[in-house]
N, C-alpha and C. Protein backbone atom coordinates (compact mmCIF):
# COMPACT_ATOMS: atom_id res chain seq x y z
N UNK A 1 122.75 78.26 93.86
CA UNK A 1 122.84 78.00 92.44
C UNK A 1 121.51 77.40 91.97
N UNK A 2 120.90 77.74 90.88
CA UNK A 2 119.64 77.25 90.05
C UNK A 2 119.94 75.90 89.89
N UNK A 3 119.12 75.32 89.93
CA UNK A 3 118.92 73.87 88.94
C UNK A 3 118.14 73.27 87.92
N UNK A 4 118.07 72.77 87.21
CA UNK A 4 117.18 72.79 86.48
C UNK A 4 116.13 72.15 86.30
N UNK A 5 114.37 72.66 86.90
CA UNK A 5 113.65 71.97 88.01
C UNK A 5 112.83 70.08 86.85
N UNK A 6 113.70 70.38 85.64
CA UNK A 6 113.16 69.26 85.20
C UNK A 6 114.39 67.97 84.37
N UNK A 7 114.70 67.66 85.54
CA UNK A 7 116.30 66.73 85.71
C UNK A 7 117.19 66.93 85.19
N UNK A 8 117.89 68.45 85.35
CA UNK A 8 119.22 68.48 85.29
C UNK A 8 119.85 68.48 86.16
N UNK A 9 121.45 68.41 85.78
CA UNK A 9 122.27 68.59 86.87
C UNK A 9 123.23 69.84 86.79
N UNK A 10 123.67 69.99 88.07
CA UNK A 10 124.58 71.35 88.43
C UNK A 10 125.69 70.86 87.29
N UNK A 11 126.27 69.77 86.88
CA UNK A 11 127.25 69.73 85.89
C UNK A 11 126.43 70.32 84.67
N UNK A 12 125.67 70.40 84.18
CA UNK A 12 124.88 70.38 82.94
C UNK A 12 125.05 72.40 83.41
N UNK A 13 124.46 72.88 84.46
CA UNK A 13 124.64 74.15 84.71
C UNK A 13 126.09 74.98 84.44
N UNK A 14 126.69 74.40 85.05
CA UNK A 14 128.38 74.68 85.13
C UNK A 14 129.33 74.81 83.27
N UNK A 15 128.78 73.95 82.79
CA UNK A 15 129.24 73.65 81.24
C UNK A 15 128.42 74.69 80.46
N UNK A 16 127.10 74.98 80.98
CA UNK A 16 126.70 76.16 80.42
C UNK A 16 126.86 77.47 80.54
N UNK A 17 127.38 77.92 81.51
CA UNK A 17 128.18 78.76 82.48
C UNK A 17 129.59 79.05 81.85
N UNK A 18 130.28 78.03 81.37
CA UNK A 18 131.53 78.17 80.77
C UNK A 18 131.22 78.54 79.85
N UNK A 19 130.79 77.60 79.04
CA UNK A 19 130.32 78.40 77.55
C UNK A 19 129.54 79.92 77.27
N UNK A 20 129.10 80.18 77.84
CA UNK A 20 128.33 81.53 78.24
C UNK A 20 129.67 82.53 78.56
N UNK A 21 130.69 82.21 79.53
CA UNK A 21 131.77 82.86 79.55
C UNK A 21 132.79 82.89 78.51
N UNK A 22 132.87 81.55 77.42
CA UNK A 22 134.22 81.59 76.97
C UNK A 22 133.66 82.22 76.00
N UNK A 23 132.11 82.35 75.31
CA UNK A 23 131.97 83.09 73.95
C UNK A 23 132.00 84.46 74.45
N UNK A 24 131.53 84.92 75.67
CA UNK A 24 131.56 86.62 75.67
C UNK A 24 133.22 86.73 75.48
N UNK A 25 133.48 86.14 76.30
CA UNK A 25 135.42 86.35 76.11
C UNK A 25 135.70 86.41 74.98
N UNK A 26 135.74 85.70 73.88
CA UNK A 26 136.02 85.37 72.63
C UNK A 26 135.38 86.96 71.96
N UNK A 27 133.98 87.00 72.17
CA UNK A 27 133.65 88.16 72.13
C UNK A 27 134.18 89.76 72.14
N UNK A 28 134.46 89.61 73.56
CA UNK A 28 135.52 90.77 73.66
C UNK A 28 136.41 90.79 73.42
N UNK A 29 137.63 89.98 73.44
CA UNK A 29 138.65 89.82 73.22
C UNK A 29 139.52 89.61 71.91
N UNK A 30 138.26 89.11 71.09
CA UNK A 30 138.44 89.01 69.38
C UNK A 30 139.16 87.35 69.54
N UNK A 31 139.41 86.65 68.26
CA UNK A 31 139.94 85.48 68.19
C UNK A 31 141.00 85.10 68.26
N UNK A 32 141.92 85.75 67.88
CA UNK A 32 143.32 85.86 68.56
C UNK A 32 143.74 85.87 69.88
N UNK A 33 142.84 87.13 70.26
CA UNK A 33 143.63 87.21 71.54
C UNK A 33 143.12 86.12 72.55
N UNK A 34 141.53 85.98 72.32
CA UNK A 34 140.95 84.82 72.99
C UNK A 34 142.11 83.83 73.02
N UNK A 35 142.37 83.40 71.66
CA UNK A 35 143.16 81.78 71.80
C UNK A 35 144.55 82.17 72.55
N UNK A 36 144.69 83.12 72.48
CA UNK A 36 146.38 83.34 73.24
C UNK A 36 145.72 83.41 74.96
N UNK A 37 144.48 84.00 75.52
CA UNK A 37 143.89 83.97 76.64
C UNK A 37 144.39 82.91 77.46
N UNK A 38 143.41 81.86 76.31
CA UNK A 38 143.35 80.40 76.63
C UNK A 38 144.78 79.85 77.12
N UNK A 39 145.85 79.94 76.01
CA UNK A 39 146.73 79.47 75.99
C UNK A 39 147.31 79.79 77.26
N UNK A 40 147.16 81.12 77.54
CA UNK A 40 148.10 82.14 78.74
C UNK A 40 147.66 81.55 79.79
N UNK A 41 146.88 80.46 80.32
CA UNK A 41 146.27 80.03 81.59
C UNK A 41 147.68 79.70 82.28
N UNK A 42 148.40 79.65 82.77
CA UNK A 42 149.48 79.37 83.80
C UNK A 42 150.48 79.11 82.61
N UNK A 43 150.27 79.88 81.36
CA UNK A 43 152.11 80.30 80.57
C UNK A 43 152.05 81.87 80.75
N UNK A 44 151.67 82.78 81.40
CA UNK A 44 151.41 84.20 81.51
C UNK A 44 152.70 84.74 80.95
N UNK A 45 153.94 84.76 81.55
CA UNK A 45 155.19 84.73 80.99
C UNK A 45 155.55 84.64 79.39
N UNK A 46 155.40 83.29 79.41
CA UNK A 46 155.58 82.85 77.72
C UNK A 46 154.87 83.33 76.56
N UNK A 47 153.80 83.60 76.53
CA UNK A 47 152.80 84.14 75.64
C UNK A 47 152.91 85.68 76.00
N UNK A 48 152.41 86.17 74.72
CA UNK A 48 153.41 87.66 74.54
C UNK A 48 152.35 88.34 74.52
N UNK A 49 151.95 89.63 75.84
CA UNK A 49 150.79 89.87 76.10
C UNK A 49 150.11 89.25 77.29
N UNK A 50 150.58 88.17 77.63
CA UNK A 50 149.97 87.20 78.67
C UNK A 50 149.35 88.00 79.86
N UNK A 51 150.26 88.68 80.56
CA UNK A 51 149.40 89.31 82.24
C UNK A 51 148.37 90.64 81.54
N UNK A 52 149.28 91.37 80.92
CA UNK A 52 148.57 92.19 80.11
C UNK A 52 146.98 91.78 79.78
N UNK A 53 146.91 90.53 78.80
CA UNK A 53 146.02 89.88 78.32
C UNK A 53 144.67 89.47 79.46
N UNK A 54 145.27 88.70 80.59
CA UNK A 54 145.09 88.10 82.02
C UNK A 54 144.47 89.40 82.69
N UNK A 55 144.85 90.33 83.02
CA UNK A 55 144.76 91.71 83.44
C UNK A 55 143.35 92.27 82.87
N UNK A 56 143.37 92.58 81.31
CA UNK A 56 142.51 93.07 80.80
C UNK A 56 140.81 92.33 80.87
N UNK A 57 141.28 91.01 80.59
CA UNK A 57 140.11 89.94 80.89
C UNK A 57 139.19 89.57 82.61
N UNK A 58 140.43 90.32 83.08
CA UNK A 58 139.91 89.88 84.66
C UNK A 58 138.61 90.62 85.04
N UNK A 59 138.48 91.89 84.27
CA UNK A 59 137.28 93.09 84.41
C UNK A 59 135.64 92.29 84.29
N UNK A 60 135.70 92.12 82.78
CA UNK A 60 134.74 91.76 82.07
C UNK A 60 134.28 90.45 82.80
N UNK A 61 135.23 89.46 82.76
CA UNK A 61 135.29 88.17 83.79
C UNK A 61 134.80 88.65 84.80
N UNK A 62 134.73 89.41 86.00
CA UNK A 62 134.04 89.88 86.87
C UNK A 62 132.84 89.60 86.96
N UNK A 63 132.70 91.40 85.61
CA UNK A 63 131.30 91.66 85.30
C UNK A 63 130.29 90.36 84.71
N UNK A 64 130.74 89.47 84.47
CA UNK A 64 130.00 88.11 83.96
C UNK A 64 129.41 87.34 85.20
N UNK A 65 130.50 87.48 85.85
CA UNK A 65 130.04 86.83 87.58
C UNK A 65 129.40 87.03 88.28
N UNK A 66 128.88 88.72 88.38
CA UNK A 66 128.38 89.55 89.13
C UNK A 66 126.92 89.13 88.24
N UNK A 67 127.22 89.18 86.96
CA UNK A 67 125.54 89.47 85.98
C UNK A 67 125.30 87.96 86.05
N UNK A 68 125.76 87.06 86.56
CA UNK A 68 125.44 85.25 86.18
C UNK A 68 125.01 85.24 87.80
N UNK A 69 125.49 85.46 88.60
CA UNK A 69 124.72 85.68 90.12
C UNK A 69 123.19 86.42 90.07
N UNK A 70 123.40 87.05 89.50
CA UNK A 70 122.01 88.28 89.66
C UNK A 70 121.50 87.61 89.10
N UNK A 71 121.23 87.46 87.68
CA UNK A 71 120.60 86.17 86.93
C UNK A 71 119.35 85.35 87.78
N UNK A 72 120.75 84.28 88.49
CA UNK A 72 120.57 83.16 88.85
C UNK A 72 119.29 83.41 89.91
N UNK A 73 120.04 84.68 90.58
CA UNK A 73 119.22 84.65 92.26
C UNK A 73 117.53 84.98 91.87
N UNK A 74 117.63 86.16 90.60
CA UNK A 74 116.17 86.27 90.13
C UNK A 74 115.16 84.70 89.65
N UNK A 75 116.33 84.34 88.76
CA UNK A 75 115.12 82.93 87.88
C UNK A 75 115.07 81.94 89.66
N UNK A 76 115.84 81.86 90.29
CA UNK A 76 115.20 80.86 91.45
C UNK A 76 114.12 81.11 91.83
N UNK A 77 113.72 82.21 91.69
CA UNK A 77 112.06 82.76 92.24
C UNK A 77 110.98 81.97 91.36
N UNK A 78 111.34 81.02 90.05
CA UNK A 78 110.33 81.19 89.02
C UNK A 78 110.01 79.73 89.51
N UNK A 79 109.17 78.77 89.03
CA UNK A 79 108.52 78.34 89.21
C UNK A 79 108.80 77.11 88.28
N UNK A 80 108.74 77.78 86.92
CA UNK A 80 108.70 77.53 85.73
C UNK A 80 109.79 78.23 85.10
N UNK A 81 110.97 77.48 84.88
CA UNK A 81 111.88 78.25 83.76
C UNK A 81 111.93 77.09 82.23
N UNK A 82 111.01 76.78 81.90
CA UNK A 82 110.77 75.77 80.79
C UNK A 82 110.47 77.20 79.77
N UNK A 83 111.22 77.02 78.65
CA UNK A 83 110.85 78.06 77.60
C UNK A 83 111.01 77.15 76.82
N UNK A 84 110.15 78.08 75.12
CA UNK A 84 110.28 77.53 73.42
C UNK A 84 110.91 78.43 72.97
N UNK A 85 112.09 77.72 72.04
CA UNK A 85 112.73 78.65 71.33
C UNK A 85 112.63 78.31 70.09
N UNK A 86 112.32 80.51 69.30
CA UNK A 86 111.99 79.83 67.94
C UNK A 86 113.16 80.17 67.16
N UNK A 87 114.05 80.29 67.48
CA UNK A 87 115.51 80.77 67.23
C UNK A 87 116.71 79.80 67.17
N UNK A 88 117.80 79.55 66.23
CA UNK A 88 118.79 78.61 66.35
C UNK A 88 119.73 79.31 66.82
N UNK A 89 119.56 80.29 67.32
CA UNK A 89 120.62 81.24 67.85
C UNK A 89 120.90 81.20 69.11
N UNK A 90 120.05 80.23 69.84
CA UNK A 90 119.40 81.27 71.46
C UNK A 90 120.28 80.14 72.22
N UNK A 91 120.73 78.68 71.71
CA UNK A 91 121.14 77.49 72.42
C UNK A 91 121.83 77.73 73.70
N UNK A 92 122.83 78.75 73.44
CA UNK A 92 124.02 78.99 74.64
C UNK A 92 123.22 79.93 75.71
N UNK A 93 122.67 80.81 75.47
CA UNK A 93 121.81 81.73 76.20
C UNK A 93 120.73 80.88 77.23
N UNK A 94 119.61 79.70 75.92
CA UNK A 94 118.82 79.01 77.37
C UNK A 94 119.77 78.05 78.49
N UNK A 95 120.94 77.96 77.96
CA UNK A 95 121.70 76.71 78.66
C UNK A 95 122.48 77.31 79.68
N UNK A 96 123.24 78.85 79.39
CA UNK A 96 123.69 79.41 80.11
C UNK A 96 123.07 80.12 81.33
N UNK A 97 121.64 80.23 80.81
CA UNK A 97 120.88 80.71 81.61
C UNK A 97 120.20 79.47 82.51
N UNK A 98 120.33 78.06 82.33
CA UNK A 98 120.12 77.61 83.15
C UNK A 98 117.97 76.85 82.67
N UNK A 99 117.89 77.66 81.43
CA UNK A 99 116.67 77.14 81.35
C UNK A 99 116.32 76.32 80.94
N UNK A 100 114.83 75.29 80.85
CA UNK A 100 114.93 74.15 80.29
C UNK A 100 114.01 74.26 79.04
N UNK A 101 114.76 73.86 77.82
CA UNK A 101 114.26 73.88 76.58
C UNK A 101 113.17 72.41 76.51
N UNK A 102 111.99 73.39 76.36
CA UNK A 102 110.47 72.18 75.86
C UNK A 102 110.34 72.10 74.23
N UNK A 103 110.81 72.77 73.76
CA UNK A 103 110.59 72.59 72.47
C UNK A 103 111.44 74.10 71.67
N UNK A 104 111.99 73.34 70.03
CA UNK A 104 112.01 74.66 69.46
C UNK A 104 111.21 74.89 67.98
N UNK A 105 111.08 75.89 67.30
CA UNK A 105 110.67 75.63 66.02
C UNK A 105 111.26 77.12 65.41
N UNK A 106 112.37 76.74 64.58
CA UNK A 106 112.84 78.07 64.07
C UNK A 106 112.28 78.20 62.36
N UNK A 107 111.85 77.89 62.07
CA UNK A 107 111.32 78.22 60.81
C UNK A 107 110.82 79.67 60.43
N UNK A 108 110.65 79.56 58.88
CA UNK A 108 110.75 81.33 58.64
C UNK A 108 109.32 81.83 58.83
N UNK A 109 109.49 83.36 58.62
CA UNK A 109 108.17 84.05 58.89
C UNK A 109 107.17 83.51 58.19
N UNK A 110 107.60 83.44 56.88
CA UNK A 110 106.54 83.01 55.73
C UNK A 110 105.77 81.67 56.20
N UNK A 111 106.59 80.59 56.51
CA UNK A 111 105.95 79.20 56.91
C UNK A 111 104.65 79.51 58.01
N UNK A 112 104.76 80.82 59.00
CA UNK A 112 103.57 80.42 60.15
C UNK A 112 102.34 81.17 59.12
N UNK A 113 101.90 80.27 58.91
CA UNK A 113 100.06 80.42 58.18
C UNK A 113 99.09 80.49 59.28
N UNK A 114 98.34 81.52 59.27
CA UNK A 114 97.03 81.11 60.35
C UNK A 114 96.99 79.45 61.22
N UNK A 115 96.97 78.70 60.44
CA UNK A 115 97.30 77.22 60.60
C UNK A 115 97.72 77.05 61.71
N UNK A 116 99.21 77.35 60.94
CA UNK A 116 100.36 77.01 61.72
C UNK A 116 100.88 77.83 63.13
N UNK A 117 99.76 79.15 63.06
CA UNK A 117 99.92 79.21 64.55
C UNK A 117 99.07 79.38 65.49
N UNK A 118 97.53 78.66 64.98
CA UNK A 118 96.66 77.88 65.96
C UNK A 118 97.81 76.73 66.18
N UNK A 119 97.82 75.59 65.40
CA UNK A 119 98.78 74.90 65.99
C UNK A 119 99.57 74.61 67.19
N UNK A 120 100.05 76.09 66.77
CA UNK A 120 101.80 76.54 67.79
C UNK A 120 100.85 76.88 69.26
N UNK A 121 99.96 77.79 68.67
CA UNK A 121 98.99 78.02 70.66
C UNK A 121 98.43 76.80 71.44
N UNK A 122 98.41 75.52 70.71
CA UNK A 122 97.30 74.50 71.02
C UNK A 122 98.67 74.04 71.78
N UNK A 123 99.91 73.84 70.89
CA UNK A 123 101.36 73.26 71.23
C UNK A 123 101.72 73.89 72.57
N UNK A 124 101.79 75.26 72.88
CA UNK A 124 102.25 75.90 73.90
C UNK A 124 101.37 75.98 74.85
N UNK A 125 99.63 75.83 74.80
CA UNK A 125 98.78 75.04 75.81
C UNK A 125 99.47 73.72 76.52
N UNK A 126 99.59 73.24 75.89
CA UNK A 126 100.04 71.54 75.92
C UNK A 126 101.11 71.92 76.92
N UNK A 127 102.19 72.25 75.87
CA UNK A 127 103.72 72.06 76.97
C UNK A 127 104.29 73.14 78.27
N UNK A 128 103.26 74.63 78.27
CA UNK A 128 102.74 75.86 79.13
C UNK A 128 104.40 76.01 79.93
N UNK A 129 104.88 76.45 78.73
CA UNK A 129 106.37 76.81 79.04
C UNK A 129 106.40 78.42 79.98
N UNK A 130 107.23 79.02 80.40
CA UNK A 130 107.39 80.45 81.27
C UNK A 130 107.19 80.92 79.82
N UNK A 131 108.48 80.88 78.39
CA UNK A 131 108.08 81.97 77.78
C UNK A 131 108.77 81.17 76.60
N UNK A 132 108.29 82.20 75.73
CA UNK A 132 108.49 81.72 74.50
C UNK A 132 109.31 82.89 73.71
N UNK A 133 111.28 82.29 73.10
CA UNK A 133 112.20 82.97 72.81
C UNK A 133 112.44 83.00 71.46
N UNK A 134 112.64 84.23 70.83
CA UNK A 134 113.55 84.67 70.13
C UNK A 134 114.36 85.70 69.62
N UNK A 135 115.14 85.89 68.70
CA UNK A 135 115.92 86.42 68.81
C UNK A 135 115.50 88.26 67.92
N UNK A 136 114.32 87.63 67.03
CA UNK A 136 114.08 88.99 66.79
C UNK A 136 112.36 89.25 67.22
N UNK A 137 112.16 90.42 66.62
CA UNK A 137 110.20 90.19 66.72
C UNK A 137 109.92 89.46 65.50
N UNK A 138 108.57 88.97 66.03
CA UNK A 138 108.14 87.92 65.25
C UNK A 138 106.29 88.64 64.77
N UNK A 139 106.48 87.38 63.84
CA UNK A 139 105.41 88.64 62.98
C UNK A 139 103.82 88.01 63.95
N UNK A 140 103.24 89.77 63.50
CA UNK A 140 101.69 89.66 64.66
C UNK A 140 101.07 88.76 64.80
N UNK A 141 100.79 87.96 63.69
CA UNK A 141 99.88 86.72 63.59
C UNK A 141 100.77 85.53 65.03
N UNK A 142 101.42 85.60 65.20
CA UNK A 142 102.62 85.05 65.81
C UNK A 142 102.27 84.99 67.24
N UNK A 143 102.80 86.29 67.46
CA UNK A 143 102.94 87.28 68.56
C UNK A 143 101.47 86.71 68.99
N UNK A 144 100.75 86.72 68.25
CA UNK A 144 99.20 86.83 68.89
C UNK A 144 98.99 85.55 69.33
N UNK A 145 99.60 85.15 68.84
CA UNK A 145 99.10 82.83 69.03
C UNK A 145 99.51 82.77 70.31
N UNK A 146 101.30 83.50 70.43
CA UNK A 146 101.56 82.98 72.02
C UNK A 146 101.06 83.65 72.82
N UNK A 147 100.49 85.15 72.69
CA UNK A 147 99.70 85.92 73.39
C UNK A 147 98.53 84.75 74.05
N UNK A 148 97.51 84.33 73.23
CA UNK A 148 96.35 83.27 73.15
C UNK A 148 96.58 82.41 74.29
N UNK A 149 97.65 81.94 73.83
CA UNK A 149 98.30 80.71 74.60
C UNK A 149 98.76 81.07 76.46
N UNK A 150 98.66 82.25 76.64
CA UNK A 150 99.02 82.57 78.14
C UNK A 150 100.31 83.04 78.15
N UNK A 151 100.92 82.80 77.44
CA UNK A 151 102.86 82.64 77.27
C UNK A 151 103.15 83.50 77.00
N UNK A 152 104.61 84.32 78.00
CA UNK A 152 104.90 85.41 77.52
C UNK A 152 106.48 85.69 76.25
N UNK A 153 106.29 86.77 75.47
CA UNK A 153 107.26 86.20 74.19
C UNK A 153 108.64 87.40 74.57
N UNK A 154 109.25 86.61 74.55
CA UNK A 154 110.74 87.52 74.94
C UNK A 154 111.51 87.52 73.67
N UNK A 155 112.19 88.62 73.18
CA UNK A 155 112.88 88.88 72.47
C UNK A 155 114.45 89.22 73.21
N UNK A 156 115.21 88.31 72.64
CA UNK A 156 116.68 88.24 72.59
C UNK A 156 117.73 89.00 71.80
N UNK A 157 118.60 90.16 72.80
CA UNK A 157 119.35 90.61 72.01
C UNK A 157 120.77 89.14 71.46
N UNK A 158 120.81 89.49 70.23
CA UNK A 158 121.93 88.56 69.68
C UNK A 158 123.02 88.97 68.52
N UNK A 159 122.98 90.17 68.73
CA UNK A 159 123.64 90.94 67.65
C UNK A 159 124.27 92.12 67.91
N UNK A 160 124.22 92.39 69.37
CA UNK A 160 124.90 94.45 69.26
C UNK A 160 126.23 94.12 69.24
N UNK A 161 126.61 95.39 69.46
CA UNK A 161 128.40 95.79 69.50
C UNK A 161 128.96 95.27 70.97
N UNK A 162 128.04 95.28 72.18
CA UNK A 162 128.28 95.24 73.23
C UNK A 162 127.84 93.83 73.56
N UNK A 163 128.84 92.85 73.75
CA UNK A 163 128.60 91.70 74.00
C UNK A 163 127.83 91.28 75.98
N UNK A 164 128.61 92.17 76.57
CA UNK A 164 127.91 92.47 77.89
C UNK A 164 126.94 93.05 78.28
N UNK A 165 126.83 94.15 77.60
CA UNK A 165 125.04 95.00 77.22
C UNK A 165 124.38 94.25 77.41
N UNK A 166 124.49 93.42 76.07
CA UNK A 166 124.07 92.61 75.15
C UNK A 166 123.41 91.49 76.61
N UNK A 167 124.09 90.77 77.23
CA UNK A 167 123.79 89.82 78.28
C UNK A 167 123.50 90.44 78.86
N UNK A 168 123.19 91.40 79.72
CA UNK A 168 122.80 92.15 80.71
C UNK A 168 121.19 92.49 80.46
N UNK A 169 121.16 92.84 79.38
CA UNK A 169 119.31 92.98 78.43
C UNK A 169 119.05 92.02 78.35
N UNK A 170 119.55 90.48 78.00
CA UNK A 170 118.96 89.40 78.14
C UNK A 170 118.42 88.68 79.45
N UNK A 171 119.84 89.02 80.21
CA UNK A 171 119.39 88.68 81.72
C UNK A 171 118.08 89.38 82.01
N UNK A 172 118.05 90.39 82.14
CA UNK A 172 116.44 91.38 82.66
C UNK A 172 115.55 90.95 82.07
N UNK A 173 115.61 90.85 80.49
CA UNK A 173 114.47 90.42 79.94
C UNK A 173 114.03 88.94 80.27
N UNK A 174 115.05 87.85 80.43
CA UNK A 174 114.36 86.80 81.05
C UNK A 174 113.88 86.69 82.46
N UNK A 175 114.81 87.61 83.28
CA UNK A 175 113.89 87.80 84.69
C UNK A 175 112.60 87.98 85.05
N UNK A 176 112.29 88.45 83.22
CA UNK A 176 110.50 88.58 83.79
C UNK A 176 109.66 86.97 83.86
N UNK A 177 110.70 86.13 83.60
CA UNK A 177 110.20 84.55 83.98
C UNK A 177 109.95 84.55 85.52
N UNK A 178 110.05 85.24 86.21
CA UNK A 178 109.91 84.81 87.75
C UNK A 178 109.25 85.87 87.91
N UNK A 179 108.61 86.76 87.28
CA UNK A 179 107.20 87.72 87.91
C UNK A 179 105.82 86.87 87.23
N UNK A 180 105.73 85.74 86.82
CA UNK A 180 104.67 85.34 86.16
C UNK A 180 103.64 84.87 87.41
């Protein structure tokens, strides 16, 4: 199991791990059935749908296990799993993934001025995170600062139809944290 090489703990891992599981669930499962999921934990019987429910979830639940192993076994190779996120979206993803957040700055396109992203390269010199996240592309002037800066910029899927895809492209794409 990863840890998180700048003082976390395997509890701090584990809680992110859940959460990472209960939103894809919720995900797939829609909100209803999620909360009846929940509920169905040892009422399988009572709740209407329950093994059915239990049954259907056990797949995907798998496939989460299998893709949170693979994950894991890649980022242990890295060195450095310290990323910036410029996204308010990404929270469950760096936590689930186990990475350690150095900084974020989600502000809009318009705000980064030439300025403001010498700044951001001098910032990401300083704190020389694995990579720098978000959720969509970010505009060139941008792109180019963390380019400058050594840092590589990962884009996060956070929006398809396929909530497992969806993690599965994220997983790979952060794996390139351990070829640096």
């Amino acid at each position: 199991m990863v840890l998180r090489r700048q003082g976390g703990h395997l509890r701090d891992h584990l809680r992110g791990q859940h959460a990472l599981a209960h939103r894809f669930l919720a995900q797939q499962l829609g909100p209803g059935a999620f909360a009846q999921f929940l509920g169905g934990q040892g009422l399988a019987g009572r709740v209407q749908g329950g093994p059915r429910l239990q049954a259907n979830a056990a797949a995907p639940r798998q496939q989460l296990l299998s893709l949170s192993a693979q994950s894991e076994a890649r980022l242990a190779a890295a060195s450095n799993v310290a990323v910036f996120s410029l996204s308010d979206r990404l929270d469950y993803l760096v936590s689930g993934f186990n990475l350690g957040l150095v900084g974020g700055d989600a502000r809009e396109d318009a705000a980064w001025t030439p300025e403001a992203s010498a700044a951001f390269a001098q910032q990401l010199k300083a704190l020389q995170p694995a990579a720098v996240l978000h959720h969509r592309e970010v505009p060139p002037a941008l792109a180019q600062a963390v380019q400058q800066a050594s840092v590589r910029l990962i884009v996060l899927q956070t929006e398809g139809r396929d909530p497992l895809g969806d993690l599965r492209t994220n997983a790979e794409r952060l794996g390139a944290i351990a070829q640096r």
